[in-house]
Protein backbone atom coordinates (compact mmCIF):
# COMPACT_ATOMS: atom_id res chain seq x y z
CA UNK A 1 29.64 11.07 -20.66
CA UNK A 2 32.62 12.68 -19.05
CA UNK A 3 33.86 16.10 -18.79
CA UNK A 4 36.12 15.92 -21.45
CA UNK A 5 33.33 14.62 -23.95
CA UNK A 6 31.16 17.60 -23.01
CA UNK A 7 33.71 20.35 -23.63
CA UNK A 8 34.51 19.04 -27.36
CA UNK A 9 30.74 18.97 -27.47
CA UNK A 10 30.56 22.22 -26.84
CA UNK A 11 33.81 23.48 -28.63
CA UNK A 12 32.31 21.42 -32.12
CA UNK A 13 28.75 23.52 -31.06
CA UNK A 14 30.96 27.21 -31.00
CA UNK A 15 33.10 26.03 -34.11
CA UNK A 16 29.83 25.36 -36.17
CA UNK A 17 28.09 28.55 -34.99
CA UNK A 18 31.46 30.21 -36.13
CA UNK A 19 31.25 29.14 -39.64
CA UNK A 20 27.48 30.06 -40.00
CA UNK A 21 27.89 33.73 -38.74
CA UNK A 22 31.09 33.96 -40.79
CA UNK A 23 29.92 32.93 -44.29
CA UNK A 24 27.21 34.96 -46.35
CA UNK A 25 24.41 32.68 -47.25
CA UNK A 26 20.91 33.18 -48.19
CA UNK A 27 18.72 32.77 -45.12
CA UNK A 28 21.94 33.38 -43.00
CA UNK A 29 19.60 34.39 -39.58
CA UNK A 30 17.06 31.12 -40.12
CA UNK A 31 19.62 28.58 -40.56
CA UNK A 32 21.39 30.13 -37.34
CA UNK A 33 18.12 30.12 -35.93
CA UNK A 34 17.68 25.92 -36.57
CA UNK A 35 21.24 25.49 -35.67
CA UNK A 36 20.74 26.81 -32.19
CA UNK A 37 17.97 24.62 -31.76
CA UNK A 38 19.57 21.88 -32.37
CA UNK A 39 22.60 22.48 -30.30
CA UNK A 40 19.72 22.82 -27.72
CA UNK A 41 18.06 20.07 -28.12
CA UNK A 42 21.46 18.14 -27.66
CA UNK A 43 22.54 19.54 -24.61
CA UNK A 44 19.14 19.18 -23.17
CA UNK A 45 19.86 15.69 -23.92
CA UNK A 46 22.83 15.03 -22.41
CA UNK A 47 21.55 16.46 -18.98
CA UNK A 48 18.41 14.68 -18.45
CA UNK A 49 21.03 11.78 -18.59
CA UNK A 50 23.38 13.04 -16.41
CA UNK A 51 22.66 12.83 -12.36
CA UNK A 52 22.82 15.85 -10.07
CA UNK A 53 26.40 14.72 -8.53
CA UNK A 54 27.35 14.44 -12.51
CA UNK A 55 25.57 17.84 -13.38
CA UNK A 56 27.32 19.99 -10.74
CA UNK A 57 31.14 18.57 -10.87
CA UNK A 58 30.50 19.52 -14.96
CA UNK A 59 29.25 23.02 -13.53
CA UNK A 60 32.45 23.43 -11.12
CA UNK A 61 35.16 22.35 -13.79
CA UNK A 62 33.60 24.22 -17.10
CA UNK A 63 34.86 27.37 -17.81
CA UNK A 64 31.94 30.08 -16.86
CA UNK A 65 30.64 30.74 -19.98
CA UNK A 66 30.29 26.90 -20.29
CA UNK A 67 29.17 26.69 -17.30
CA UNK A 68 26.61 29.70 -17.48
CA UNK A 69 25.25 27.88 -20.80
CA UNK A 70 24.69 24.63 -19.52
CA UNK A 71 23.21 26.28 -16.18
CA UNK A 72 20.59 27.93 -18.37
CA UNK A 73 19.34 24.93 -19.06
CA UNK A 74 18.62 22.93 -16.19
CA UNK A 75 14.89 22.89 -15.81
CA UNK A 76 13.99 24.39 -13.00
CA UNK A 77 13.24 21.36 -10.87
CA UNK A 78 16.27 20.01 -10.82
CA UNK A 79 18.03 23.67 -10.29
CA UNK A 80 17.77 23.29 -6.52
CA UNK A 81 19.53 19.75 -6.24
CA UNK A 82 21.82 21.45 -8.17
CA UNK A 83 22.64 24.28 -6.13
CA UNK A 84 23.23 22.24 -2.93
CA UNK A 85 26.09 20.75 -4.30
CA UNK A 86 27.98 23.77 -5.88
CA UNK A 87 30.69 25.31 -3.98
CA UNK A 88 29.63 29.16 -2.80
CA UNK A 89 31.79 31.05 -5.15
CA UNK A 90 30.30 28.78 -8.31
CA UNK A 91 27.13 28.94 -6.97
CA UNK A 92 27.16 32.96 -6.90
CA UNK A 93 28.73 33.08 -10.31
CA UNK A 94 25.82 31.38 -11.78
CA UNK A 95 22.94 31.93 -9.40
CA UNK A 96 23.80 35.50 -7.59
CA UNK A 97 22.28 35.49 -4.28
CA UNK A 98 19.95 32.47 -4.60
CA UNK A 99 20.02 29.95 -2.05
CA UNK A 100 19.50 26.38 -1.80
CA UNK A 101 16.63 25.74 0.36
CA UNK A 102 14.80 22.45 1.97
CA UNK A 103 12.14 22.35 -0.99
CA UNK A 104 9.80 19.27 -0.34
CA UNK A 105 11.65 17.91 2.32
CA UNK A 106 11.12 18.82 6.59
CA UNK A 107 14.28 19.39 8.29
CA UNK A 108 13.66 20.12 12.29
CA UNK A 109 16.75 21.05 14.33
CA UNK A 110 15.85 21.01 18.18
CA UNK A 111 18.42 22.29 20.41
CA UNK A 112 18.21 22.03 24.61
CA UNK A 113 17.54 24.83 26.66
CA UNK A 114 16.95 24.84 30.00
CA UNK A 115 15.19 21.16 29.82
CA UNK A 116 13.20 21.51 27.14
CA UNK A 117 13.36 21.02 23.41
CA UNK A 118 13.39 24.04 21.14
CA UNK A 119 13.28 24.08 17.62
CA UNK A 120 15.50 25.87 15.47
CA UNK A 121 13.52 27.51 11.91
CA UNK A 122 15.49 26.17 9.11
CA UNK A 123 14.94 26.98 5.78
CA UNK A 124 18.31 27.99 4.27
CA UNK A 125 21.68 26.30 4.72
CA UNK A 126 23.49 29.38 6.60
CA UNK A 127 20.87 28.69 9.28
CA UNK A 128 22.53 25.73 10.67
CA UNK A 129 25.31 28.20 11.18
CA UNK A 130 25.80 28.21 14.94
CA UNK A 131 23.53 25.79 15.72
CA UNK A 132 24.17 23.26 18.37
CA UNK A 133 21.32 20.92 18.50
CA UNK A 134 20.90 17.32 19.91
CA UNK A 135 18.27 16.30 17.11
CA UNK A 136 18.27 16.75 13.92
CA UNK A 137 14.75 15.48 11.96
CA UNK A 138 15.06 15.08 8.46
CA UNK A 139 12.06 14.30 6.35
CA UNK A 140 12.06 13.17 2.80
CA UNK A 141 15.57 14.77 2.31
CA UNK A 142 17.01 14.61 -0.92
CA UNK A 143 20.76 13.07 -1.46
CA UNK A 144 22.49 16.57 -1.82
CA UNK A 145 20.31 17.95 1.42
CA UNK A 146 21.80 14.56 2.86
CA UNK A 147 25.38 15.23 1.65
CA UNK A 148 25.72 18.90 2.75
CA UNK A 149 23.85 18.57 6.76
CA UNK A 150 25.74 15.38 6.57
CA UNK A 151 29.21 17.38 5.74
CA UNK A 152 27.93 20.56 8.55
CA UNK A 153 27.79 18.52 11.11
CA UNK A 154 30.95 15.77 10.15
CA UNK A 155 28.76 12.75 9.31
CA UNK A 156 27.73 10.44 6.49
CA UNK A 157 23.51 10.68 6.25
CA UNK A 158 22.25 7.44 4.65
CA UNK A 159 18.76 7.38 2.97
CA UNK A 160 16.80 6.02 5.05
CA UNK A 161 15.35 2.95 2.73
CA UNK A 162 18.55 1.96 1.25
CA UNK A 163 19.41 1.62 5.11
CA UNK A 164 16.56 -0.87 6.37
CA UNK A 165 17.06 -2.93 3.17
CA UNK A 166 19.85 -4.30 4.68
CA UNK A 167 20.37 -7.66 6.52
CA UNK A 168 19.15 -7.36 9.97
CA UNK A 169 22.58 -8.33 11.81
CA UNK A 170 23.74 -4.88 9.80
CA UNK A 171 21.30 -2.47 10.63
CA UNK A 172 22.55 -2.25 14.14
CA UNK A 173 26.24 -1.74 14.43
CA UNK A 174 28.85 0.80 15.65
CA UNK A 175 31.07 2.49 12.76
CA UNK A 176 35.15 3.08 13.70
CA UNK A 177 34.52 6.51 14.51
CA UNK A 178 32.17 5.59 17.42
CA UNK A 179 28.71 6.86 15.24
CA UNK A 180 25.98 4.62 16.68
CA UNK A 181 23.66 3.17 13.47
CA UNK A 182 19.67 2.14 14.32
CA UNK A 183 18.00 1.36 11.31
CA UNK A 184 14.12 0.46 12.51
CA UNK A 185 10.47 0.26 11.10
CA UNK A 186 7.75 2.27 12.22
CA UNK A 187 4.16 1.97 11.84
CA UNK A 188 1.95 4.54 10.27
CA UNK A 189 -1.53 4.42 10.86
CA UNK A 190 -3.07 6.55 8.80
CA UNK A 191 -7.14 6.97 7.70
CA UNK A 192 -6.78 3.42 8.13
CA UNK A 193 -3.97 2.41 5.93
CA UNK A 194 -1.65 1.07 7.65
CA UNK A 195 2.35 0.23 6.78
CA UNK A 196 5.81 0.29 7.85
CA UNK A 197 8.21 3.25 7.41
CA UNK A 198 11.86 2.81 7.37
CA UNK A 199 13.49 5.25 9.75
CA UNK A 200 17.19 5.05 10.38
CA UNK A 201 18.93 6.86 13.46
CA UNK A 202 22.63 7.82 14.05
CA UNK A 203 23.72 8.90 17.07
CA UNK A 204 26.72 11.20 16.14
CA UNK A 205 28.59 13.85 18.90
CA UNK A 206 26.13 14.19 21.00
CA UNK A 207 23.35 14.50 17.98
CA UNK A 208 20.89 12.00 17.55
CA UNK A 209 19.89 12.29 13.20
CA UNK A 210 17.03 10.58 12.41
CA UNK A 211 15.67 10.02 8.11
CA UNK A 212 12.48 9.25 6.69
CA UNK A 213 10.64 10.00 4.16
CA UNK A 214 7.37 10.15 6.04
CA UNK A 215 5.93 11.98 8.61
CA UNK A 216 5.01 9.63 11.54
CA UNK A 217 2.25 10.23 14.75
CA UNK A 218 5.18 8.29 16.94
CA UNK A 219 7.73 11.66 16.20
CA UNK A 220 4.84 14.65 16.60
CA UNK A 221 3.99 12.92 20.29
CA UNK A 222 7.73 12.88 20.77
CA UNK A 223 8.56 16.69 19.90
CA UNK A 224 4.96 17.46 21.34
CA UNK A 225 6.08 16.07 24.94
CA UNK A 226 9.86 17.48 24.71
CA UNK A 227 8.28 20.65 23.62
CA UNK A 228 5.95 20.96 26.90
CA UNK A 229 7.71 19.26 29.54
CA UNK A 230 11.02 20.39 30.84
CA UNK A 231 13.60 17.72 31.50
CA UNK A 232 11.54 15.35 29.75
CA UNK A 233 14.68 14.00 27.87
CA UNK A 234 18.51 15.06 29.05
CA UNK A 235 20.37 14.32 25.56
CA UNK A 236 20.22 12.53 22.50
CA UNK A 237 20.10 9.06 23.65
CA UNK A 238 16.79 9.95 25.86
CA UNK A 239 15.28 10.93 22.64
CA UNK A 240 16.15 7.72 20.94
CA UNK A 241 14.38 5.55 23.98
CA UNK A 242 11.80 7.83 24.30
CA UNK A 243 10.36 7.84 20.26
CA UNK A 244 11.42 4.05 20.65
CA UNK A 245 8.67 4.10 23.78
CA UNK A 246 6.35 5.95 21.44
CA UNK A 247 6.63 3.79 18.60
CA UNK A 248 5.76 0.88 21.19
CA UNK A 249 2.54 3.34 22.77
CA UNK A 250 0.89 3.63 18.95
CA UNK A 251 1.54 -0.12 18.25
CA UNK A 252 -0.41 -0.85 21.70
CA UNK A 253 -3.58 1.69 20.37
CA UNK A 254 -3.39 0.07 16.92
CA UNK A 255 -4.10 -3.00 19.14
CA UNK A 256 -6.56 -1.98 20.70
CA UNK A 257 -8.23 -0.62 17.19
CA UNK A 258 -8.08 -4.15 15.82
CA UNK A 259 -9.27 -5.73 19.11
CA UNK A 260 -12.67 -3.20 18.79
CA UNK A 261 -12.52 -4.06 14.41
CA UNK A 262 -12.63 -8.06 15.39
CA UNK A 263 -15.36 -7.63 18.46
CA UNK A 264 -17.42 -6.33 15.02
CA UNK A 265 -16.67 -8.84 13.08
CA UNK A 266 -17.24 -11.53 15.55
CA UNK A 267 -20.50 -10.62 16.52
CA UNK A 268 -21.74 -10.58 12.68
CA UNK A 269 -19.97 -13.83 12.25
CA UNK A 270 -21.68 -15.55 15.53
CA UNK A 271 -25.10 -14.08 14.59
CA UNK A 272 -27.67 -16.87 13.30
CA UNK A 273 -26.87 -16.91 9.80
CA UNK A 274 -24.64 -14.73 7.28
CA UNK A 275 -24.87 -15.09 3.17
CA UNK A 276 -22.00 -15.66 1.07
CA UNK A 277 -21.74 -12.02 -0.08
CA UNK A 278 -21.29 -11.33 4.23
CA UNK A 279 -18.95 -14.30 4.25
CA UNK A 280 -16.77 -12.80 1.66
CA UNK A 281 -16.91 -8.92 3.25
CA UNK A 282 -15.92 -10.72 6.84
CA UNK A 283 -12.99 -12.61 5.69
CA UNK A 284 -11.59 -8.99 3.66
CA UNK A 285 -12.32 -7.70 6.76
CA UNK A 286 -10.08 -10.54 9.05
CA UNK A 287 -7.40 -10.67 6.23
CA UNK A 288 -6.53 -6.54 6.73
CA UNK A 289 -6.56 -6.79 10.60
CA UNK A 290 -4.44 -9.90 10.22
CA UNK A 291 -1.89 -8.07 7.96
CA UNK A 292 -1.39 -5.31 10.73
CA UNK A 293 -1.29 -7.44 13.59
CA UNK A 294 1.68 -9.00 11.44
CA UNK A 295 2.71 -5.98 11.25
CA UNK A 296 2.51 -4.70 14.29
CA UNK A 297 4.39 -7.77 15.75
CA UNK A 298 7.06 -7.20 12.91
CA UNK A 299 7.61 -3.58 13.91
CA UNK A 300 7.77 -4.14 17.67
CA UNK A 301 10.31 -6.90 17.17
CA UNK A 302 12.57 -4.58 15.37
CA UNK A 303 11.98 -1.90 18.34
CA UNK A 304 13.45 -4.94 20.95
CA UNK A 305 16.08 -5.33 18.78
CA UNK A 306 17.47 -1.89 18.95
CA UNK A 307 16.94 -2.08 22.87
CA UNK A 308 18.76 -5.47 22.89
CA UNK A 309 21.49 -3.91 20.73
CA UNK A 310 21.98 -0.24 22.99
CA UNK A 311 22.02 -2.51 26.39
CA UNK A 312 24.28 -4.84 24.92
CA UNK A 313 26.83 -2.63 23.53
CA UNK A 314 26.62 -0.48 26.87
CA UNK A 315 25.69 2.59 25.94
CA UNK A 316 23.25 3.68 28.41
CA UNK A 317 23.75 5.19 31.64
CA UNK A 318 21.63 3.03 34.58
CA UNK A 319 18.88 5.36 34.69
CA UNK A 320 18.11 4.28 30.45
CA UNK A 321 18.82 0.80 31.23
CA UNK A 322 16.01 0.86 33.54
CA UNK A 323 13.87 3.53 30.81
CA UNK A 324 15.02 0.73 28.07
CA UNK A 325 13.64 -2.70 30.34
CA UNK A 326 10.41 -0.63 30.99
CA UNK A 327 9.68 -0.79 27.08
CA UNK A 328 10.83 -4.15 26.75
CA UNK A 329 8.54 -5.30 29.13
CA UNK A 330 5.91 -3.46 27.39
CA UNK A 331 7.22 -5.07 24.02
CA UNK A 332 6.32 -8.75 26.15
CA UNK A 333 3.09 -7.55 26.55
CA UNK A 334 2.46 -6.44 23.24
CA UNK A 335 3.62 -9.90 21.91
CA UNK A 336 0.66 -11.88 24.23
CA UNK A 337 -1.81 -9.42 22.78
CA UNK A 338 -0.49 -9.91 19.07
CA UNK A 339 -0.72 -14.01 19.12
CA UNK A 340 -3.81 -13.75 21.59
CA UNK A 341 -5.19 -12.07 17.90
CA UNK A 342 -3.59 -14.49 15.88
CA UNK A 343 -5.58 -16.69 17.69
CA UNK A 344 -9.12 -15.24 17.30
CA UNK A 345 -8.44 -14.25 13.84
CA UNK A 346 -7.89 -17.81 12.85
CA UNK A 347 -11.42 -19.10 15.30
CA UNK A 348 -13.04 -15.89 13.37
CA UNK A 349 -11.43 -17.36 9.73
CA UNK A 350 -12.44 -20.71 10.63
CA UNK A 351 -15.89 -19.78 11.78
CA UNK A 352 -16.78 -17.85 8.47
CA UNK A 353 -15.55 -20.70 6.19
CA UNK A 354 -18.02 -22.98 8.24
CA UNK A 355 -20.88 -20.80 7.22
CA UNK A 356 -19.98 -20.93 3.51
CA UNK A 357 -19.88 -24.74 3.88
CA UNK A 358 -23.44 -24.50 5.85
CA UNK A 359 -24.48 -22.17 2.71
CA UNK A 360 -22.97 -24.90 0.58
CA UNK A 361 -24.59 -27.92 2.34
CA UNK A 362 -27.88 -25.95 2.15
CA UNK A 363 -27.89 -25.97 -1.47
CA UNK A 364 -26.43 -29.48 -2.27
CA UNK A 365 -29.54 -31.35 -0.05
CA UNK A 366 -31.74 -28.89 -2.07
CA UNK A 367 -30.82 -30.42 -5.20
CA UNK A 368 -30.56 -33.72 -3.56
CA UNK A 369 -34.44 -33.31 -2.50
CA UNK A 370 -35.32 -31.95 -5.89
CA UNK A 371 -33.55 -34.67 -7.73
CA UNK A 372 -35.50 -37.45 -5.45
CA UNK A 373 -38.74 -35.70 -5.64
CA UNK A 374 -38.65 -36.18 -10.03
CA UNK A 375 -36.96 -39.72 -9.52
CA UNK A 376 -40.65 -41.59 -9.77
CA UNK A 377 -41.90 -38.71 -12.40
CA UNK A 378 -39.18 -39.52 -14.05
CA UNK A 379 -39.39 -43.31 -14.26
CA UNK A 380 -43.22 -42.24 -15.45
CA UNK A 381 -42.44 -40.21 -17.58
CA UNK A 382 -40.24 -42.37 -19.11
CA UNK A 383 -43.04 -45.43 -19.27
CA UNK A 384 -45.14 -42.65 -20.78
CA UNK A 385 -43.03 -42.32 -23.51
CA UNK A 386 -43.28 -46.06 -24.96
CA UNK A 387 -45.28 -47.59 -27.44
CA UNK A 388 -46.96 -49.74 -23.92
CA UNK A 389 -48.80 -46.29 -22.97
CA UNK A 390 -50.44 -45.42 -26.50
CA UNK A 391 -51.70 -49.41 -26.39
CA UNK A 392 -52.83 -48.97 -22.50
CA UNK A 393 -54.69 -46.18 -23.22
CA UNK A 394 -56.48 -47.15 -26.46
CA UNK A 395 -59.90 -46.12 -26.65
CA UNK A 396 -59.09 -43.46 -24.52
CA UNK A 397 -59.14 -39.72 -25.44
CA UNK A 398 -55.60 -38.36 -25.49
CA UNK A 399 -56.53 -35.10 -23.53
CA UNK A 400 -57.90 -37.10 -20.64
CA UNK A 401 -55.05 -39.84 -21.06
CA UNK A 402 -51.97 -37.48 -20.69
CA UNK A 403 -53.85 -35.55 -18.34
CA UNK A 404 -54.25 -38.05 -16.26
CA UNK A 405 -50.65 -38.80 -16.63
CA UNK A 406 -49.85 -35.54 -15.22
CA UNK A 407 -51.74 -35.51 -12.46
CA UNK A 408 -50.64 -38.58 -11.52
CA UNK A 409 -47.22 -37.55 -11.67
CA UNK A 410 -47.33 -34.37 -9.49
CA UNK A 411 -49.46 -36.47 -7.10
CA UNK A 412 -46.58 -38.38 -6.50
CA UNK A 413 -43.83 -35.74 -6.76
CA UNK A 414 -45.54 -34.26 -3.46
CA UNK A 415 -46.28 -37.26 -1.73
CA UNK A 416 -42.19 -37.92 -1.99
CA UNK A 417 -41.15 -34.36 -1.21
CA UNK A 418 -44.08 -35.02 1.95
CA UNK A 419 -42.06 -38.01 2.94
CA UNK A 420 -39.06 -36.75 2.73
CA UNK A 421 -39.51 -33.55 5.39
CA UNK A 422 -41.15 -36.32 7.98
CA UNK A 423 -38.27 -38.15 7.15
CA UNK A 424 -35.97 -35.18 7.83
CA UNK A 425 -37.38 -33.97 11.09
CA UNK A 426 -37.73 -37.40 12.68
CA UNK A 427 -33.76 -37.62 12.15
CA UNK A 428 -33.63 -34.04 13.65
CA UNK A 429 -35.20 -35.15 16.55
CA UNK A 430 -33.04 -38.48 17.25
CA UNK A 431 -30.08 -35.78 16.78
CA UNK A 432 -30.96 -33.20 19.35
């Protein structure tokens, strides 16, 4: 609905409320009371429809009673969103002295002094007043947080999943205004979940920005070593390498995790025998160490990428070209580890299918022995059944007749199944 639509919404809303103060009627105060319920429930309508963008240009244009009305009745959640994209002087008309502050989302703003990293508090937008940092952090920002560090600091803040979504030729590119964009994966290892979390980098002025919407081990050891060591990292491009190198340092201890998780598995699998329930645990087990080798190899290929990309385009000075190599050779070695477990995990796969077959072969020649062993009883027992038996026995007492019949046939039954284990281990023998 646009602007125009609203204000002859709410110029029909004052005309009706007009003409029910105006007229004497009985029950004057409860019929206003229904009508401005109504009108309520119809604005409250139209803004759950309406996004924030939408919301505030309606709040910037209205006239301020308008405005004030339809500010009212923003829930609450939505109020800060709100806020961040008013102007100042609409903002204090309708808010006073509230602020829009960084709600659910982390923004870090590290600035360099004197070699080291030091991070700025901010909570409010006036405290990026002044600032002059070389890395700015931005965690589960929303679009209008985005829009107004974005506008601060002169540069266009994507979200960070829209921005790996993208093809992979265009997640690495240079904009006309020289911005440098690195959209990458990282992995999160967390209580054992692991999964890949879109993190996209722009190197603006001096500035690296990085967006996420997670927090990530590879960015606490990064602000943990530039916080501690002094001229660990000279500007914003030694930042990018360096979380790049960290990203390839929890890859290579993920690794080793699923190198200790298949040493586990392979010893239950080589053990002398393992039942089908096992079987079935051990290959859950293989397929979830198999998915994050995958995606460990995944993530680490996206990291060379971005290496390949700065190196290409020349934008490191020689002493990061020889940082940047260092972590590509690191990446090579990575890569022999990851199909080195692509390797095992298929002998591990393989190995635990070939006990369910052994299970399976185990229980086929026991039904093959059982069926041989009642062949003969069954060829008696069908003889017993004819008219022949009743004439061969006559004069005999039925008891003692069937009876005999029965012994007879288990007699047999157990000189087969006898015959059959001599036969079994005498073709064991020839074997070994």
């Amino acid at each position: 609905m646009s602007l125009q639509n609203l204000i002859e919404m709410l110029n029909k809303q004052k005309l009706v409320d007009g003409m029910v103060h105006s007229q004497a009627m009985p029950k004057q105060d409860v019929v206003a009371t229904l009508l401005h319920k109504q009108h309520e429930v119809e604005l409250l309508k139209f803004i759950a429809k309406q996004s924030t963008t939408e919301l505030s240009s309606y709040l910037e244009n209205l006239p301020l009673e308008d405005a004030q009305k339809i500010w009212h009745m923003i829930p609450p959640e939505r109020e800060n969103d709100v806020l961040w994209e008013l102007s100042n002087e609409r903002r204090a008309e309708l808010a006073g002295d509230r602020q829009p502050d960084f709600e659910d989302s982390k923004v870090h703003v590290y600035a360099l002094v004197e070699g080291r990293l030091k991070s700025l508090p901010i909570s409010k937008r006036q405290d990026l007043d002044g600032a002059k940092p070389i890395w700015v952090d931005l965690i589960n920002s929303s679009k209008a947080e985005r829009l107004f560090i974005g506008a601060h600091f002169g540069v266009e803040l994507p979200d960070p999943i829209e921005a790996t979504d993208l093809e992979v030729s265009a997640r690495f590119h240079i904009e006309e205004n020289d911005d440098i964009h690195l959209h990458s994966n990282f992995l999160s290892d967390r209580d054992g979940a692991s999964k890949s979390v879109p993190v996209a980098f722009i190197l603006h002025d001096g500035i690296l920005f990085s967006l996420r919407n997670e927090e990530l081990a590879v960015f606490r050891l990064q602000r943990r070593r530039a916080l501690t060591q002094p001229n660990y990292v000279t500007d914003s491009v030694d930042l990018l390498l360096d979380l790049y190198g960290a990203d390839v340092e929890v890859s290579a201890d993920s690794l080793e995790n699923i190198y200790a998780k298949l040493g586990v598995v392979g010893r239950h699998v080589l053990s002398e025998a393992i039942t089908d329930q096992e079987a079935a645990s051990i290959l859950s087990d293989i397929a979830e160490e198999e998915d994050q080798n995958g995606r460990i190899r995944s993530n680490i290929l996206d990291t060379q990428r971005g290496l390949n990309f700065l190196m290409r385009g020349r934008l490191l000075t020689s002493d990061q070209i020889s940082d940047a190599k260092q972590i590509l050779r690191n990446i090579d070695s990575l890569n022999s580890h990851t199909a080195f477990l692509f390797d095992k995990i298929n002998f591990l796969m393989d190995a635990t299918i070939g006990f369910i077959n052994i299970n399976q072969n185990k229980r086929v020649n026991q039904l093959t022995v059982f069926s041989v062993v009642f062949m003969p009883i069954n060829i008696l027992a069908g003889i017993g059944g004819m008219s022949e038996f009743s004439m061969m026995t006559e004069g005999t007492p039925w008891p003692m007749a069937y009876g005999s019949f029965f012994i007879g046939s288990a007699l047999i039954g157990l000189a087969t199944y006898v015959l059959l284990k001599k036969f079994e281990k005498r073709r064991f023998k020839k074997t070994d």
